[in-house]
Protein backbone atom coordinates (compact mmCIF):
# COMPACT_ATOMS: atom_id res chain seq x y z
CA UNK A 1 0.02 20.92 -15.29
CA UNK A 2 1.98 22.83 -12.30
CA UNK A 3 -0.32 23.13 -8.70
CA UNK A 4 0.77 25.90 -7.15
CA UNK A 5 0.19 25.14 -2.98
CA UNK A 6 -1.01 27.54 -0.07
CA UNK A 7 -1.31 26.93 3.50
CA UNK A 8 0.36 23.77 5.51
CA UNK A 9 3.09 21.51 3.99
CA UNK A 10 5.12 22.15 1.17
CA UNK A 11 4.52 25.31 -0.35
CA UNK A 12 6.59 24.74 -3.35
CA UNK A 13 4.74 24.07 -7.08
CA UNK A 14 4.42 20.60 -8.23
CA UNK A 15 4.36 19.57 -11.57
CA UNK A 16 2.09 17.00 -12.80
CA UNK A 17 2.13 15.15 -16.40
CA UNK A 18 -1.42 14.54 -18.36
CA UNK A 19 -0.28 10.51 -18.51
CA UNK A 20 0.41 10.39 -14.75
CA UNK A 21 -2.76 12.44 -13.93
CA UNK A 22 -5.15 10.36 -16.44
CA UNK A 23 -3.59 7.07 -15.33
CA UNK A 24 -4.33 7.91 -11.44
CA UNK A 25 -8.02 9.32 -12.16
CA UNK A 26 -10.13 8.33 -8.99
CA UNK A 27 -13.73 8.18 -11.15
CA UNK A 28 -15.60 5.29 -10.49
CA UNK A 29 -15.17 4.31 -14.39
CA UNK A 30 -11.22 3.87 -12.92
CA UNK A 31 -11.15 3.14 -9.19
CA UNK A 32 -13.55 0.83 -7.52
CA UNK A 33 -14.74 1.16 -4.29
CA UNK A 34 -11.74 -1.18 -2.72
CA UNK A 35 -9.35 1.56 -4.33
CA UNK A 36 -8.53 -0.82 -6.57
CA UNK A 37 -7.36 0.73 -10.79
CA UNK A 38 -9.85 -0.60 -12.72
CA UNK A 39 -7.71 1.01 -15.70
CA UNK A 40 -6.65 -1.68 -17.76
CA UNK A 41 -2.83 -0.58 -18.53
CA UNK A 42 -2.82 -1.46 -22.07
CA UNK A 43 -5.43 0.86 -22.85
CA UNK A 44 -3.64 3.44 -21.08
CA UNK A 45 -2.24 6.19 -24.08
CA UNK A 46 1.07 7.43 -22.62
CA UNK A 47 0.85 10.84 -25.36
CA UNK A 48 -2.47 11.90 -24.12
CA UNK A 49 -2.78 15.93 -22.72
CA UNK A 50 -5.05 17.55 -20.93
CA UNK A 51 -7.23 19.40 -22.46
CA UNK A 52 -9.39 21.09 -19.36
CA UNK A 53 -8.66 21.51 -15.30
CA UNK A 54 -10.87 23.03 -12.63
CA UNK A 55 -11.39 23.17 -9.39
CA UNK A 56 -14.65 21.47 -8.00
CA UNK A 57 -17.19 23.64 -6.76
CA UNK A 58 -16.76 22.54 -3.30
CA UNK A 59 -13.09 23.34 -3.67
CA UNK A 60 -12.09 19.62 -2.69
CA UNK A 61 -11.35 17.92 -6.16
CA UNK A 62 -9.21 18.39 -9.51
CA UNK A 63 -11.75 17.90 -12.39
CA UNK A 64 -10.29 16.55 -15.33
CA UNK A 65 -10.80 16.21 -18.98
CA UNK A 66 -8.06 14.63 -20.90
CA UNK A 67 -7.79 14.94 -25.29
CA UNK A 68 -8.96 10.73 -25.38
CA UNK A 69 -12.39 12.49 -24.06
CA UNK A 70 -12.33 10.73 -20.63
CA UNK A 71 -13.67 13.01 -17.80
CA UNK A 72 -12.64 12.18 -13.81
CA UNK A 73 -11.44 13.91 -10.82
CA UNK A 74 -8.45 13.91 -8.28
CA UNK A 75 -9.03 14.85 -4.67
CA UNK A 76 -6.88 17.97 -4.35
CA UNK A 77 -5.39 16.78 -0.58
CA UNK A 78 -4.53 13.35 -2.30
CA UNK A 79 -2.95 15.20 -5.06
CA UNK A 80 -0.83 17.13 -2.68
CA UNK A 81 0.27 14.24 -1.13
CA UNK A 82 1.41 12.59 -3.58
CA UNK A 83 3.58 14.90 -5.33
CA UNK A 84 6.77 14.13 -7.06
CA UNK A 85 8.55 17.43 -6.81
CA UNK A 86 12.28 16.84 -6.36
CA UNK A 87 11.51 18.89 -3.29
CA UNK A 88 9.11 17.07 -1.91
CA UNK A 89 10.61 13.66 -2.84
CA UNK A 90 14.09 14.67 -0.79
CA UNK A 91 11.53 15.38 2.25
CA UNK A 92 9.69 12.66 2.27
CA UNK A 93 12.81 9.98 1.92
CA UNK A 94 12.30 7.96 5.18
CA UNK A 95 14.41 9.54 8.38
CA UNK A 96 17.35 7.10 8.96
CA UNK A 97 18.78 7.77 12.03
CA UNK A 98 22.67 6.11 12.82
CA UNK A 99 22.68 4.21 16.19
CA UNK A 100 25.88 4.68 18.19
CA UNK A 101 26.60 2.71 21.03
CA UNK A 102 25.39 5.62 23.55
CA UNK A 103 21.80 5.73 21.65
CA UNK A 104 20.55 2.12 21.90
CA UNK A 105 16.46 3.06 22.29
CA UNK A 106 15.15 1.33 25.64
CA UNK A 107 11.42 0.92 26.60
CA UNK A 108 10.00 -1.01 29.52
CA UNK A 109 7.28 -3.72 28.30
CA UNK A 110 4.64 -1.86 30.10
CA UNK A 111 4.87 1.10 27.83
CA UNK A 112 2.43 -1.39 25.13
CA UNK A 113 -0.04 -1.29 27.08
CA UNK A 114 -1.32 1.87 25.36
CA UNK A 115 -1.48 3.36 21.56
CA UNK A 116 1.40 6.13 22.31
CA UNK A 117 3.58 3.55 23.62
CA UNK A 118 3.21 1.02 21.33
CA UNK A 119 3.59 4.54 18.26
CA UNK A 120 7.03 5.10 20.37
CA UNK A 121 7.94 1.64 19.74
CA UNK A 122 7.60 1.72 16.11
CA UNK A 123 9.43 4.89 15.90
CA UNK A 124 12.49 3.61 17.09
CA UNK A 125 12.56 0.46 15.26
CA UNK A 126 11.98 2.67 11.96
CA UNK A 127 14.10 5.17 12.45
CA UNK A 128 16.59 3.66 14.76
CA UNK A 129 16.43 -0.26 13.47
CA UNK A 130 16.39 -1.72 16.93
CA UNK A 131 14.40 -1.18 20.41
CA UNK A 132 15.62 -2.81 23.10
CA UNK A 133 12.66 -3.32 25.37
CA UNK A 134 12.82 -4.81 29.34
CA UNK A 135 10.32 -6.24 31.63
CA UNK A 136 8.80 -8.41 29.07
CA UNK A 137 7.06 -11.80 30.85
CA UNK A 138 9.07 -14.58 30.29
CA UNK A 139 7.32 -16.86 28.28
CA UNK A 140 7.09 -17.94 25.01
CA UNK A 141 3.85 -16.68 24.34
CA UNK A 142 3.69 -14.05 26.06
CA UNK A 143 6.30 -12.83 23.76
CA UNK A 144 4.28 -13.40 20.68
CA UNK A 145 1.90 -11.64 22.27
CA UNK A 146 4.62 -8.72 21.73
CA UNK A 147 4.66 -9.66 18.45
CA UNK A 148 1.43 -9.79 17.91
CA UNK A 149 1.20 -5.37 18.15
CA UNK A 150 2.74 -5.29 14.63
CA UNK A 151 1.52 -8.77 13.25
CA UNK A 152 -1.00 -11.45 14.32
CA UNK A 153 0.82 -13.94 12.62
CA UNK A 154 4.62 -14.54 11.93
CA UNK A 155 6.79 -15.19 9.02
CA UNK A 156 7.52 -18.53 8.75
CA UNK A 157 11.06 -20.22 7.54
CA UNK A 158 12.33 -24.05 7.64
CA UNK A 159 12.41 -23.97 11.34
CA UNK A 160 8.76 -22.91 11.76
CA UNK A 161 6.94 -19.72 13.21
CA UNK A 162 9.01 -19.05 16.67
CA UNK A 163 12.77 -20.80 16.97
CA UNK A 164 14.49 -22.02 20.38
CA UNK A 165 17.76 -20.82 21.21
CA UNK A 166 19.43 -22.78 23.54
CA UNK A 167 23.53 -22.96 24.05
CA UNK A 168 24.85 -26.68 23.76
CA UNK A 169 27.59 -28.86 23.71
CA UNK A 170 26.38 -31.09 20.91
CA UNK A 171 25.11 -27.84 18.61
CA UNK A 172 24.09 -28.55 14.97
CA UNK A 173 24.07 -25.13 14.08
CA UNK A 174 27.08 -22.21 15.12
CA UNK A 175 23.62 -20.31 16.65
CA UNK A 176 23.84 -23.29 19.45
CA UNK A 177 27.42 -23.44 19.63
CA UNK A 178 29.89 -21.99 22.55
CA UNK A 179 31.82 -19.74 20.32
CA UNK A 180 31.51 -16.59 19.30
CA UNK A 181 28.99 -15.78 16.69
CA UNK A 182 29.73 -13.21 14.58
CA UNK A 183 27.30 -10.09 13.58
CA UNK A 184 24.71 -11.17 10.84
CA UNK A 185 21.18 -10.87 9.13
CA UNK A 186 19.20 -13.73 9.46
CA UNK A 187 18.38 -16.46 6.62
CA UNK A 188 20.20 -14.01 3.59
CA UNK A 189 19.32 -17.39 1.47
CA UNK A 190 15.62 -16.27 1.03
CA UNK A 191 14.60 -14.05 -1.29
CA UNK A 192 12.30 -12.55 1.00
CA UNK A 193 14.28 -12.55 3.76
CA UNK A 194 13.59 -12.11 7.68
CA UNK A 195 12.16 -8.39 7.91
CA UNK A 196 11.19 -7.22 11.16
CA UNK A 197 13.55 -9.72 14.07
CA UNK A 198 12.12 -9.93 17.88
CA UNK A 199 14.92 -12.13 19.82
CA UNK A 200 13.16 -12.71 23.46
CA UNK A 201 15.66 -13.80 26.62
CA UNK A 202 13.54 -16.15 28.41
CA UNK A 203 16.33 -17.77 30.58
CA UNK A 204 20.06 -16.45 31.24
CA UNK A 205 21.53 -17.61 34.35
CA UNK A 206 24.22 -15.39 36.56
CA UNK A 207 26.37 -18.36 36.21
CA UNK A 208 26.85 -17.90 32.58
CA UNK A 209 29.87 -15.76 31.82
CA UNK A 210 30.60 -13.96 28.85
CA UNK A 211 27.97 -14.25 25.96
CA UNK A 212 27.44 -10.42 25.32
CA UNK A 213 24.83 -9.66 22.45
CA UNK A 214 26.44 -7.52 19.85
CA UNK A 215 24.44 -5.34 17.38
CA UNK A 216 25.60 -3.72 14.34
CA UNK A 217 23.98 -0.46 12.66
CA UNK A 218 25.06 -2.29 9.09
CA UNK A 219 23.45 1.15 7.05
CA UNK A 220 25.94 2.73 9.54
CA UNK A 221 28.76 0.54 8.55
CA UNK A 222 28.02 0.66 4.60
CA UNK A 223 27.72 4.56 4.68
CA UNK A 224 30.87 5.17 5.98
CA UNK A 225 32.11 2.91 3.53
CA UNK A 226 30.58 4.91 0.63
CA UNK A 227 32.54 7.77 1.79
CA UNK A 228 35.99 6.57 2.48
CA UNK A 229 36.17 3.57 0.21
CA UNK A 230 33.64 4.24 -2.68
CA UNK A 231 35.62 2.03 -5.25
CA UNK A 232 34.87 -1.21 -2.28
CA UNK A 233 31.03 0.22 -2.07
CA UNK A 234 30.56 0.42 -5.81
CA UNK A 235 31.58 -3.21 -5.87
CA UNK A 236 29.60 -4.28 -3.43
CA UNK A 237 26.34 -2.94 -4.72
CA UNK A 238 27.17 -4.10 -8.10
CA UNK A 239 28.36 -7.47 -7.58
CA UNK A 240 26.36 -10.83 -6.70
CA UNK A 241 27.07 -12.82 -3.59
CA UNK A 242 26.20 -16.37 -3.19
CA UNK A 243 24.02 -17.75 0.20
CA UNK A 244 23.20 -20.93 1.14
CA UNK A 245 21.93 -23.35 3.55
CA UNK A 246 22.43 -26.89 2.04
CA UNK A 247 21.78 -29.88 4.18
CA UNK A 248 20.81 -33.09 2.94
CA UNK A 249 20.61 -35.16 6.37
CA UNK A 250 18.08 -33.44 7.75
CA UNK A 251 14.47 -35.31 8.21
CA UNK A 252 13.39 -32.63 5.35
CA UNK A 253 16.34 -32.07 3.38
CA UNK A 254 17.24 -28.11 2.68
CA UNK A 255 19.45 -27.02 -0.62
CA UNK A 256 18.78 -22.76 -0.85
CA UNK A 257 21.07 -21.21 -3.06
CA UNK A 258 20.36 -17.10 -3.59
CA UNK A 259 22.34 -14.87 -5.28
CA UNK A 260 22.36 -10.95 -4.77
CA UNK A 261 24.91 -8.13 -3.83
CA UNK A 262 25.24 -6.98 -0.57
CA UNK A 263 23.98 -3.68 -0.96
CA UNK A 264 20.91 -2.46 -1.95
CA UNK A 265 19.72 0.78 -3.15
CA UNK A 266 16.52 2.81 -4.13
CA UNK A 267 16.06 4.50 -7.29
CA UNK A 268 17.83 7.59 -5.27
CA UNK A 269 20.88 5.89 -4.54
CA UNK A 270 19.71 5.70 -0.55
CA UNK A 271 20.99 2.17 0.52
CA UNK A 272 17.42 0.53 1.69
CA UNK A 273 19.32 -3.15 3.14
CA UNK A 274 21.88 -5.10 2.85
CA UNK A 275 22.41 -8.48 3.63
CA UNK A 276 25.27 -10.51 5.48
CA UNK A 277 25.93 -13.82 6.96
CA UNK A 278 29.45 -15.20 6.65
CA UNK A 279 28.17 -18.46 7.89
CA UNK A 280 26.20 -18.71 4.70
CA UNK A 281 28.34 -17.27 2.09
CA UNK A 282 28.64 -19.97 -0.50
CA UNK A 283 31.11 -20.22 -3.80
CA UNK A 284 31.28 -16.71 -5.44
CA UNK A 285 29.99 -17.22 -9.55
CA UNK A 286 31.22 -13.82 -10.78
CA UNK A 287 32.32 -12.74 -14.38
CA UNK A 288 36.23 -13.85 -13.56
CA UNK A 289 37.74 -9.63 -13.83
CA UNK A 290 35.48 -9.35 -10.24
CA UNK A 291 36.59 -12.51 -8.00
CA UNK A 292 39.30 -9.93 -6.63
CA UNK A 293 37.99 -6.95 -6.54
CA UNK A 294 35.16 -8.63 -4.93
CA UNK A 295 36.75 -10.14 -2.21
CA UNK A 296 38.90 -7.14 -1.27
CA UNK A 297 35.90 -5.12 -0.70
CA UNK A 298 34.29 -8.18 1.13
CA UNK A 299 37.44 -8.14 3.60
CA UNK A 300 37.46 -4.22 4.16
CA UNK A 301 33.76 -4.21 5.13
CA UNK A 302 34.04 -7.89 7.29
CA UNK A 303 36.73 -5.94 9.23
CA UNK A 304 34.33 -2.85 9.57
CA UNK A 305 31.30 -4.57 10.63
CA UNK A 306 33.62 -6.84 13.56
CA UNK A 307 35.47 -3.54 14.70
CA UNK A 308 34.19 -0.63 14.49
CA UNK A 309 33.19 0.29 17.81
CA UNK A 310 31.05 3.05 16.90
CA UNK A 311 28.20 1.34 14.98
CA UNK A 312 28.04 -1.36 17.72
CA UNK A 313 26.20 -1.65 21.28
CA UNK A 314 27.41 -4.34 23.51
CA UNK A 315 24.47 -5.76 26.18
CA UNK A 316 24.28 -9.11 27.99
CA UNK A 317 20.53 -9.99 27.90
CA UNK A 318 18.81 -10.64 31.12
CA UNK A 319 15.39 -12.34 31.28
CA UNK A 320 12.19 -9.98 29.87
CA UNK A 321 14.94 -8.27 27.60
CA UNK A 322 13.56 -8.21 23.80
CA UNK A 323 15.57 -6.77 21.12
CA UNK A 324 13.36 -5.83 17.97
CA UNK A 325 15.70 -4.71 14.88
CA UNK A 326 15.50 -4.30 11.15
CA UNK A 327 16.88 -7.25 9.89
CA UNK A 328 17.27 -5.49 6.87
CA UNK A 329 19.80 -3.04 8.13
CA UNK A 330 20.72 -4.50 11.52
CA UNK A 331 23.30 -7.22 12.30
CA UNK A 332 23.22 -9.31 15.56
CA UNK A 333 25.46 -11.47 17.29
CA UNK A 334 27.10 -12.73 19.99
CA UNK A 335 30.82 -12.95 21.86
CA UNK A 336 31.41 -16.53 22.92
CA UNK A 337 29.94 -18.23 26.03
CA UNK A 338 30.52 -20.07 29.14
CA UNK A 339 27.38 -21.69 30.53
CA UNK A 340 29.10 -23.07 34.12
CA UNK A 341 26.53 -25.40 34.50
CA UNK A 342 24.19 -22.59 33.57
CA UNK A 343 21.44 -22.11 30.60
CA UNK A 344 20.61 -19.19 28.20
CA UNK A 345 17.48 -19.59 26.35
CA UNK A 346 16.06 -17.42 23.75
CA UNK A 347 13.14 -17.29 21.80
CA UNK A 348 13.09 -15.54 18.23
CA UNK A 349 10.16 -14.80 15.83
CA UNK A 350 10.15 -12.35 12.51
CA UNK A 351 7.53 -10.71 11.01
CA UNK A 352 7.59 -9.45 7.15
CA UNK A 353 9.06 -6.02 6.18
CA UNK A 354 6.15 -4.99 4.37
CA UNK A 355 3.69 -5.78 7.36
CA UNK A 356 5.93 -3.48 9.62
CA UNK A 357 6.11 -1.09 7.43
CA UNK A 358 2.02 -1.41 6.84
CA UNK A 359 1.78 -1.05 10.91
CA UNK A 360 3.80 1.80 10.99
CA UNK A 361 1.53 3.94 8.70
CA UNK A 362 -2.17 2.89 10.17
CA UNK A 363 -0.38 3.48 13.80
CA UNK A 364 0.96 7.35 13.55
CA UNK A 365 1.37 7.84 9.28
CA UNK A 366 4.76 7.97 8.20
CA UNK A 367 7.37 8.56 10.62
């Protein structure tokens, strides 16, 4: 069946197959009130046609009857928006937006305090990956209460719901240490790893010198690779890294081993995240022909992410500065640190992708 559409929108016709339209029937004998398919898939004939279409008498619904005799209905609007045109689907891809070192989005805290500001804030994390907000109190909680706009509760890892950052000597992690820690995506050794990142600066003394955050627009980064390297960006999508955190002396003892590429794309070969952590890369287990090509791809990109200037914004964090980024695409780190006596302190939660993503849509729709 083709829908040819007037008014608002896209104008252009959309097609729509009998098996697609029968298994999407909104009838109560198929969708319960929860909007739940009460089809049962197995059932579902994938050569049945449609034998009859009209339009309701109130002009707001598809009726339907299909050659298996069922009868039902589509809502014309919800038909409309969910066409799969290749016109419409090349619309609607979600608006990435690079972030260069001049664009860093900046709100002040007391922009929440209202819908619109709080809608603004989403935007830029969406389409930007990152908002870097100031003024926030310096507290712990009253930076979950931040968090708390997209998510009342957090995603949780093996250090808990909200993590301590604190510079020191004696450091059992490289996130602790004095040196410089270089640009990556938080805990790459989950399989659902850290989605939506909010990194709070509770405490950084004028004494400290140095310690510059660093983020990295890593979509920015792998795009550019597409296009000037496509043989290291094919490899890199294709073949599996290894990440770990293994760490037996701990009072709970940690061994997480995941293995995945780097790169990730959608079904329209749009890279949707990528994940990076040199500090967890563990032993590459590779068919044997793609241990080299594999790690001269792995150095070209390393070198891109560290140096290029243009995918990067530099900012020492003062206290009531939040970054919120995409962990997904963005990378974060730090140059190295001299605390003088001095302390930095930061306080970092993470919510889930999909419960961002979820917040974005009942805030504004899709932006």
């Amino acid at each position: 069946m083709t829908a040819e559409w007037g008014g608002g929108g896209s104008s252009s016709p959309s097609k729509y197959h009998s098996v697609w339209l029968r298994r999407n029937c909104q009838c109560q004998q198929c969708l319960n009130p929860q909007n739940q398919s009460i089809v049962l898939s197995h059932e579902l004939d994938p050569t049945v046609t449609l034998s009859e279409a009209t339009i309701s008498t109130d002009g707001s619904n598809l009726e339907m009857k299909w050659s298996c005799g069922h009868q039902g209905f589509l809502n014309l609007d919800w038909l409309r928006k969910h066409s799969y045109s290749s016109k419409v689907l090349e619309e609607g891809r979600k608006k990435i937006s690079p972030l260069f070192a001049t664009q860093m989005p900046q709100m002040d805290y007391k922009e929440l305090e209202d819908d619109y500001g709080v809608w603004k804030w989403l935007k830029n994390v969406n389409e930007y990956g990152v908002c870097l907000l100031h003024g926030v109190p310096c507290t712990k909680e009253d930076g979950l209460e931040v968090s708390k706009k997209i998510c009342p509760y957090l995603q949780e890892t093996f250090y808990g719901g909200l993590t301590e950052l604190k510079v020191e000597d004696s450091a059992i992690s490289v996130s602790y240490g004095h040196g410089a820690l270089e640009p990556h995506q938080d805990m790459p050794e989950y399989e659902s790893y850290t989605g939506i990142t909010l990194i709070h600066c509770l405490r950084n003394d004028r004494c400290v010198a140095e310690g510059e955050s660093v983020i990295v627009d890593g979509l920015a980064v792998v795009e550019k690779l597409r296009k000037t390297h496509p043989h290291y960006f094919d490899t890199l999508v294709r073949v599996p890294a290894t990440f770990h955190r293994i760490n037996h002396t701990w009072d709970r003892p940690i061994h997480m081993v995941y293995k995945t590429p780097h790169i990730h794309l959608n079904g329209h070969g749009q890279v949707i995240m990528m994940r990076w952590s040199t500090h967890h890369d563990g032993p590459l287990q590779v068919n044997e022909e793609d241990v080299e090509p594999y790690y001269e791809a792995y150095a070209y990109l390393a070198k891109a992410i560290m140096y290029d200037k243009e995918c990067q914004f530099h900012h020492r964090l003062e206290p009531g500065d939040m970054f919120t980024l995409n962990n997904h695409r963005m990378l974060h780190g730090r140059m190295k640190i001299q605390l003088n006596g001095g302390t930095r302190h930061l306080a970092v939660c993470t919510i889930i992708a999909t419960v961002f993503e979820m917040k974005v849509h009942a805030q504004g729709g899709p932006l």
